[in-house]
Protein backbone atom coordinates (compact mmCIF):
# COMPACT_ATOMS: atom_id res chain seq x y z
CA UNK A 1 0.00 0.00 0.00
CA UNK A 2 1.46 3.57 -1.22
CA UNK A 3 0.12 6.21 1.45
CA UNK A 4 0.75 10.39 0.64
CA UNK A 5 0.49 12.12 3.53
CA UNK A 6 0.71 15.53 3.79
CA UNK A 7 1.66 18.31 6.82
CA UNK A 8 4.14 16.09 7.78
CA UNK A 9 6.05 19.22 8.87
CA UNK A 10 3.24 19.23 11.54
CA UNK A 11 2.42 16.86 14.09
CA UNK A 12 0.52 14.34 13.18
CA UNK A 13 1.88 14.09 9.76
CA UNK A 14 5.04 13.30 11.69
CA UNK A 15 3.59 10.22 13.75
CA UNK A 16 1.61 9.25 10.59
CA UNK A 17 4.75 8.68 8.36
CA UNK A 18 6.61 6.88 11.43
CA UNK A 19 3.64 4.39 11.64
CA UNK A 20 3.57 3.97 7.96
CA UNK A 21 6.98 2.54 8.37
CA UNK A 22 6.68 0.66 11.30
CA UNK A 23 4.20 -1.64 9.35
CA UNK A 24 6.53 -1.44 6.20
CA UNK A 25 3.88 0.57 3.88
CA UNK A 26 5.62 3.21 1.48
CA UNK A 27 4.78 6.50 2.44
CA UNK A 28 5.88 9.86 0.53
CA UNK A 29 5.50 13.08 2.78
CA UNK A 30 4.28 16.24 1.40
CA UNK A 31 4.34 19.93 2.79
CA UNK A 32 4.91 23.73 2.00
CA UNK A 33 8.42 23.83 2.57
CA UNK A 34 11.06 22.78 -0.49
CA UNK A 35 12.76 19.97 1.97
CA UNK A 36 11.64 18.32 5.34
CA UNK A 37 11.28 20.98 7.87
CA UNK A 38 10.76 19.01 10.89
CA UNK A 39 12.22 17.62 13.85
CA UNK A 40 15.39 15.76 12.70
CA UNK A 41 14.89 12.76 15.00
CA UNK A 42 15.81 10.20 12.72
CA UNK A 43 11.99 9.97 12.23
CA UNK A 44 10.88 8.21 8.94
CA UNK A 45 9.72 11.40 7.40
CA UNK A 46 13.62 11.80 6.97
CA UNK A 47 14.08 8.33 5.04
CA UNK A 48 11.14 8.08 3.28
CA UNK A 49 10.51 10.07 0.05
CA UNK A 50 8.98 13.81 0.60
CA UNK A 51 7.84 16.46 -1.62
CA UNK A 52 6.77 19.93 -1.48
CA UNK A 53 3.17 20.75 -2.53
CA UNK A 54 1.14 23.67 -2.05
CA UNK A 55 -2.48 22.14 -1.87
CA UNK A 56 -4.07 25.64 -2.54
CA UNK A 57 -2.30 24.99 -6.31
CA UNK A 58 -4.90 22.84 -8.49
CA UNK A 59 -2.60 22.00 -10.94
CA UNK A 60 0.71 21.52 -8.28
CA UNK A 61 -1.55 19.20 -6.42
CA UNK A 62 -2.91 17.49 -9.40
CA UNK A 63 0.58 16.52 -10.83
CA UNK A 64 2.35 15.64 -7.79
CA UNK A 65 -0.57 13.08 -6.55
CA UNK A 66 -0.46 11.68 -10.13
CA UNK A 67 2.88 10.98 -10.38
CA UNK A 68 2.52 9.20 -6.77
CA UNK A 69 -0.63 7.42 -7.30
CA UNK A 70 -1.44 6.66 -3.85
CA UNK A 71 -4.03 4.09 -2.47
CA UNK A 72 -4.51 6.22 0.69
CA UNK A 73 -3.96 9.94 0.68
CA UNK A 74 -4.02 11.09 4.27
CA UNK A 75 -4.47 14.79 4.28
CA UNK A 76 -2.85 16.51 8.01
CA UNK A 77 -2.30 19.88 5.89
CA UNK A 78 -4.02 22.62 7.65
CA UNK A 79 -4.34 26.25 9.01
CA UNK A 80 -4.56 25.87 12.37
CA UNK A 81 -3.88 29.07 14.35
CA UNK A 82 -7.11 29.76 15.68
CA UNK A 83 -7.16 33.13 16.88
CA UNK A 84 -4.94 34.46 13.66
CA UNK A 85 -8.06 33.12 11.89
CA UNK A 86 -10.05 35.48 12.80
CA UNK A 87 -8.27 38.46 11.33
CA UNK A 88 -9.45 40.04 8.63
CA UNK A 89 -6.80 40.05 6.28
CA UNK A 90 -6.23 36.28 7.10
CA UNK A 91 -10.30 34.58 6.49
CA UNK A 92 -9.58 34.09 2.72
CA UNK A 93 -6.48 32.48 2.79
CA UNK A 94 -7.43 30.22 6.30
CA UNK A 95 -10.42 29.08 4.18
CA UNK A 96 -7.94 28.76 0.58
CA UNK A 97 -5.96 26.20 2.35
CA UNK A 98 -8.85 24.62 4.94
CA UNK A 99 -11.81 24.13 2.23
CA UNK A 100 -10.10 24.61 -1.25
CA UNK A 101 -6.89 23.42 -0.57
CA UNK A 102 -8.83 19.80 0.70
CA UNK A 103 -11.30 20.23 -2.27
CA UNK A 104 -8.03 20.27 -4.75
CA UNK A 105 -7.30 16.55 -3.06
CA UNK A 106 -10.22 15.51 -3.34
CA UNK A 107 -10.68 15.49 -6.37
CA UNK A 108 -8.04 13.66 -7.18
CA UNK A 109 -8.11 11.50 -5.24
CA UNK A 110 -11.93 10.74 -7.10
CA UNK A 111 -10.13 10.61 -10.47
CA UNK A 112 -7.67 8.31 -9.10
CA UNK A 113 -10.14 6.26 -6.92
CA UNK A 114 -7.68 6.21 -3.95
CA UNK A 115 -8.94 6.74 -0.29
CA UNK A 116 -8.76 9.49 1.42
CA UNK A 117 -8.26 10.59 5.15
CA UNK A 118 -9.56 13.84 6.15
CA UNK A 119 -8.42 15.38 9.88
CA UNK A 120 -10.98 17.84 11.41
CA UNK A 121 -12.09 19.36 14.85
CA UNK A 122 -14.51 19.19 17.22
CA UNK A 123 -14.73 22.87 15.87
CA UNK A 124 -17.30 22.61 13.50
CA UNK A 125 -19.71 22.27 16.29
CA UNK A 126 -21.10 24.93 18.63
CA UNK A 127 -19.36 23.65 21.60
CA UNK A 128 -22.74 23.81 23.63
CA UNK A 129 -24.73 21.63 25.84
CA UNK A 130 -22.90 18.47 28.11
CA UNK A 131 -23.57 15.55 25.59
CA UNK A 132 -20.88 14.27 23.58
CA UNK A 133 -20.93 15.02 19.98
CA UNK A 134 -21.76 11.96 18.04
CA UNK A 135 -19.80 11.79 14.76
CA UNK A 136 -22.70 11.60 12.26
CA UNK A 137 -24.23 14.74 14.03
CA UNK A 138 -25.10 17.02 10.99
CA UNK A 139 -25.90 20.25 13.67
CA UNK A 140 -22.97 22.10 13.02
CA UNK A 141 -22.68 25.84 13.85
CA UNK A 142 -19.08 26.60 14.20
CA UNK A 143 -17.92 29.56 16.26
CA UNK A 144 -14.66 30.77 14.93
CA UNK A 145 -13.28 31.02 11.26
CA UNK A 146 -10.77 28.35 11.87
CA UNK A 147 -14.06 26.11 12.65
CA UNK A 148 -15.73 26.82 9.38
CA UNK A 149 -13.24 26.20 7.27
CA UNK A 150 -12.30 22.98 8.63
CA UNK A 151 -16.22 21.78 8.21
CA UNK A 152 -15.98 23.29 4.45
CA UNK A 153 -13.31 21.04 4.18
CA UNK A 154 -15.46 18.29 5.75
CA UNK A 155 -17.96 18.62 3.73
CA UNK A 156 -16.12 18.97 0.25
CA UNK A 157 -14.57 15.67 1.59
CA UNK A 158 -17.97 14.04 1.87
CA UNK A 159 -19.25 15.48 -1.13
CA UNK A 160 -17.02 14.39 -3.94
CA UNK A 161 -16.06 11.24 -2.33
CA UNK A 162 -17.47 7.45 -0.62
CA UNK A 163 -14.23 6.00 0.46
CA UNK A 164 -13.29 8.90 3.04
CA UNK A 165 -12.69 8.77 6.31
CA UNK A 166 -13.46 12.19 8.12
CA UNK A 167 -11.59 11.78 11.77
CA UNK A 168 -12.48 14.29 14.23
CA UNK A 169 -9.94 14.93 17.17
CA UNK A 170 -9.46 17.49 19.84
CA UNK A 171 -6.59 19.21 21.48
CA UNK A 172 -3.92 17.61 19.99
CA UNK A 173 -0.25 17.27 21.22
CA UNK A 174 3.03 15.37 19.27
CA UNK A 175 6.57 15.60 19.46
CA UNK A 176 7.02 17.51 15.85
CA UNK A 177 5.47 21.19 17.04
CA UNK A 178 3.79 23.71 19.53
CA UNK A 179 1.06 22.10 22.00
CA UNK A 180 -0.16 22.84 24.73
CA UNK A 181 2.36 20.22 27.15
CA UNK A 182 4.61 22.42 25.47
CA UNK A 183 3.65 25.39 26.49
CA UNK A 184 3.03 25.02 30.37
CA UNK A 185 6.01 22.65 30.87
CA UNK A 186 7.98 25.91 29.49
CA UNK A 187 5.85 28.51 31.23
CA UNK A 188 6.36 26.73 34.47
CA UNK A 189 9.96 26.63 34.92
CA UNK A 190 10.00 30.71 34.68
CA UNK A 191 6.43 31.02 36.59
CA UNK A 192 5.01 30.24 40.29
CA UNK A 193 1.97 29.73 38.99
CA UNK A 194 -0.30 29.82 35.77
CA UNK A 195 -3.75 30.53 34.82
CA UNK A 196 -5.68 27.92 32.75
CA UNK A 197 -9.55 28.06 32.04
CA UNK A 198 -11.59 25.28 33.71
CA UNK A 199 -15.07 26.11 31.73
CA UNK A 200 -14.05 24.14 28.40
CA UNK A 201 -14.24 20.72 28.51
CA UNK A 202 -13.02 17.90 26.60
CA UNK A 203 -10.18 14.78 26.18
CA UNK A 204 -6.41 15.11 24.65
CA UNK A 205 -5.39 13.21 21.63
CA UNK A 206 -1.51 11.76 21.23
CA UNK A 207 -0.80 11.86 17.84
CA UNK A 208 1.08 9.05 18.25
CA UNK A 209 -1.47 6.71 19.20
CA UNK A 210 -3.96 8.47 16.53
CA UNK A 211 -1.58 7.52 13.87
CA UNK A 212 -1.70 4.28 14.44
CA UNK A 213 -5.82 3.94 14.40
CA UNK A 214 -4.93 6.48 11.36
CA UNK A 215 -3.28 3.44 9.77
CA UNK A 216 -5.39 1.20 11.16
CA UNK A 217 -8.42 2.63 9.37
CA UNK A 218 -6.65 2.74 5.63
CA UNK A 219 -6.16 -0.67 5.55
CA UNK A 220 -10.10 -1.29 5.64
CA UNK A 221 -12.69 -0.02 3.72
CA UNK A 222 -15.33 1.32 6.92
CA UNK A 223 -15.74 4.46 5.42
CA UNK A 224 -17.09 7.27 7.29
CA UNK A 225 -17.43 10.23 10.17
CA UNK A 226 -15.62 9.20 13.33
CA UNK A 227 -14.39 11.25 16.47
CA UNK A 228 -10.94 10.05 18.02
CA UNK A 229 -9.18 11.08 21.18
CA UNK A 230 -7.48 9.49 23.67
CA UNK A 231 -9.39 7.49 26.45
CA UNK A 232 -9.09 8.18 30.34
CA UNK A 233 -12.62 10.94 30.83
CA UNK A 234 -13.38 14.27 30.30
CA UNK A 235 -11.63 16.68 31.77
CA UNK A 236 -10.98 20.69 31.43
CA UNK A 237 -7.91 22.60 30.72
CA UNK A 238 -7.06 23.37 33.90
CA UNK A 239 -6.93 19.47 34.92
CA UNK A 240 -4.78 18.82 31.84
CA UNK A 241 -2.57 21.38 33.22
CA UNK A 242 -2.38 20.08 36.88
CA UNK A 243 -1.89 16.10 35.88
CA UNK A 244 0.88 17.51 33.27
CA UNK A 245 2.70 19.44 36.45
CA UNK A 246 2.21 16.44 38.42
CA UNK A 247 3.84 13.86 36.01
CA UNK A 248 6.49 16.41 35.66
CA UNK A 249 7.09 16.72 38.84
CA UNK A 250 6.57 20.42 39.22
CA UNK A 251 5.68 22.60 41.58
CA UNK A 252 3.60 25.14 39.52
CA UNK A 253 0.18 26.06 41.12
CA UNK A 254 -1.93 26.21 38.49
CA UNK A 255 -5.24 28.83 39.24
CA UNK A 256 -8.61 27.80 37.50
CA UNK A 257 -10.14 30.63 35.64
CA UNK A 258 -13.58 30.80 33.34
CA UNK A 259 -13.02 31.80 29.84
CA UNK A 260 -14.50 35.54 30.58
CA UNK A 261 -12.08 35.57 33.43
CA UNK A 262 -9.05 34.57 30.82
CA UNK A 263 -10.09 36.37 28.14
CA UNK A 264 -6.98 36.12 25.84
CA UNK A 265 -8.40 34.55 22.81
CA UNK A 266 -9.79 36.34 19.48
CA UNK A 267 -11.47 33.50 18.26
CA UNK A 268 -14.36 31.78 20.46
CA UNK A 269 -13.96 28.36 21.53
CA UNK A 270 -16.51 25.75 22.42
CA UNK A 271 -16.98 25.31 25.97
CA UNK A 272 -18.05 20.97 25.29
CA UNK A 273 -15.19 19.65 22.93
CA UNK A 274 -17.05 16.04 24.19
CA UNK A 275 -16.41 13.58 21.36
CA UNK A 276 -18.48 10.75 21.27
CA UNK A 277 -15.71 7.28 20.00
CA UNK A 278 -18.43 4.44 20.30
CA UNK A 279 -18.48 4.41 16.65
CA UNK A 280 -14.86 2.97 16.92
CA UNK A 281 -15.46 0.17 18.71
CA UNK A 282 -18.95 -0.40 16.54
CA UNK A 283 -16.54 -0.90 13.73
CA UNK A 284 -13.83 -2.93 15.30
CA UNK A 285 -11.04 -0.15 15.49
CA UNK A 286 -9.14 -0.33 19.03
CA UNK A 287 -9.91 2.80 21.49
CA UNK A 288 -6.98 5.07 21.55
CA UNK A 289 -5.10 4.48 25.49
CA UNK A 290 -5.93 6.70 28.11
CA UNK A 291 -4.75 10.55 28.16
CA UNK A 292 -2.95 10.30 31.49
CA UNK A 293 -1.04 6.75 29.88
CA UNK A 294 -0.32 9.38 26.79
CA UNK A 295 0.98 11.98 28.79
CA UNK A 296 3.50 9.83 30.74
CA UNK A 297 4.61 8.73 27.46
CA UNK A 298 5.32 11.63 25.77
CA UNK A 299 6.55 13.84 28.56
CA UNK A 300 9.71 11.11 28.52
CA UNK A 301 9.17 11.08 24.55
CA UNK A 302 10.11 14.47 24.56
CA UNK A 303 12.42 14.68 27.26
CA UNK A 304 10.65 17.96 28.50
């Protein structure tokens, strides 16, 4: 099986291409940059063919993929900077790469009759309510720019295509990138303490464990919507933080705020990122391990 992945710069195109070798499938990366511009870790993205492509270019995007001539493309590429999103001068281009950029791919990947893997968000939702979103819910009302471009995307996916997979995930973190571990591991070693909103709730997702349901998926044909995060509960920000301190073993007090209180962001974000998985397991695919199990792993992973 010949698998094009793209945004492998990123970080789940990163863990993607690892698992592709792993299980000894050929796998050709793809993303903006002229060569590989990545972590160096040795990772397969760095033995393993790659290949710039701008997916906004119709024509780039159409002769690159033919020349491949995947069976699977799995398409990571994305604008994902929420609040720069929302600027003004930024909408057209977040919604060139998010809907047409994914449109451009999937149409050839119709021509070519190859699968397809699209990556979206718990975004295209309203974030209201306490139930989990279930992943054939059609009641989307995004709330930020970065949120309706990624359900354009979705639904230019499900519109040209039948054998696409449309995987929704939520507040990802991966060795190859910014995240949010990231972020308070480093913001705790120069602060006492750090204030993390407690009124959005929702579950972490390793890339490292979704690449390899990712890969799991491509080699069968139960096409579909599905929602993937780690296991282990729902939980807000503000625990994420504190269990993230704790496996470090740091001292940083970590202070609960609402998102009023906070009030950093541009963009709005949901307050229920709830993902319903039982769809997984209705089709056989292994539930991801539990977010605390991730954590422990990849804090050592990445040696923070």
């Amino acid at each position: 099986m010949k698998v094009f992945v793209t945004g492998v710069g990123g970080q789940l195109g990163h863990d993607v291409m690892n698992e592709l070798y792993a299980r000894g499938y050929e796998g050709v990366g793809s993303d903006l940059a002229q060569s590989y511009s990545g972590i160096a870790d040795g990772s397969a993205v760095t033995r393993m063919p790659y290949v710039s492509m701008d997916i906004t270019d119709t024509e780039a995007v159409n002769t690159v993929i033919d020349q491949i001539h995947p069976d699977v493309v799995v398409h990571c590429a994305a604008w994902t900077a929420v609040d720069l999103a929302e600027d003004a001068d930024k909408v057209d281009k977040v919604r060139l790469i998010n809907a047409k950029g994914t449109q451009n791919i999937a149409d050839v990947c119709k021509r070519l009759d190859c699968k397809m893997v699209y990556l979206s968000t718990d975004y295209v939702f309203d974030g209201q309510g306490t139930q989990p979103w279930l992943p054939d819910c059609k009641d989307y009302r995004p709330l930020n720019v970065y949120g309706q471009t990624k359900l354009e995307g979705e639904l230019a996916v499900a519109n040209t295509l039948e054998k696409y997979f449309i995987v929704r995930i939520a507040w990802v973190f991966g060795l190859n990138g910014k995240n949010f571990i990231k972020t308070m591991i480093n913001l705790g070693k120069t602060h006492d303490s750090v204030r993390v909103v407690c009124d959005q709730i929702g579950t972490p997702t390793y890339t490292l464990d979704l690449a390899h349901l990712l890969v799991d998926m491509i080699e069968t044909e139960k096409y579909g919507y599905y929602h993937a995060t780690n296991e282990g509960g729902y939980i807000s920000w503000y625990d994420f933080a504190c269990e993230i301190f704790r496996q470090a073993g740091m001292t940083t007090k970590v202070i609960p705020v609402s998102t009023q209180e906070y009030g950093l962001s541009k963009a709005a974000r949901p307050f229920n990122s709830r993902l319903d998985k039982s769809k997984l397991t209705e089709a056989g695919f292994n539930l991801l391990p539990t977010w605390q199990d991730a954590l422990g792993r990849y804090l050592k992973e990445a040696q923070l």
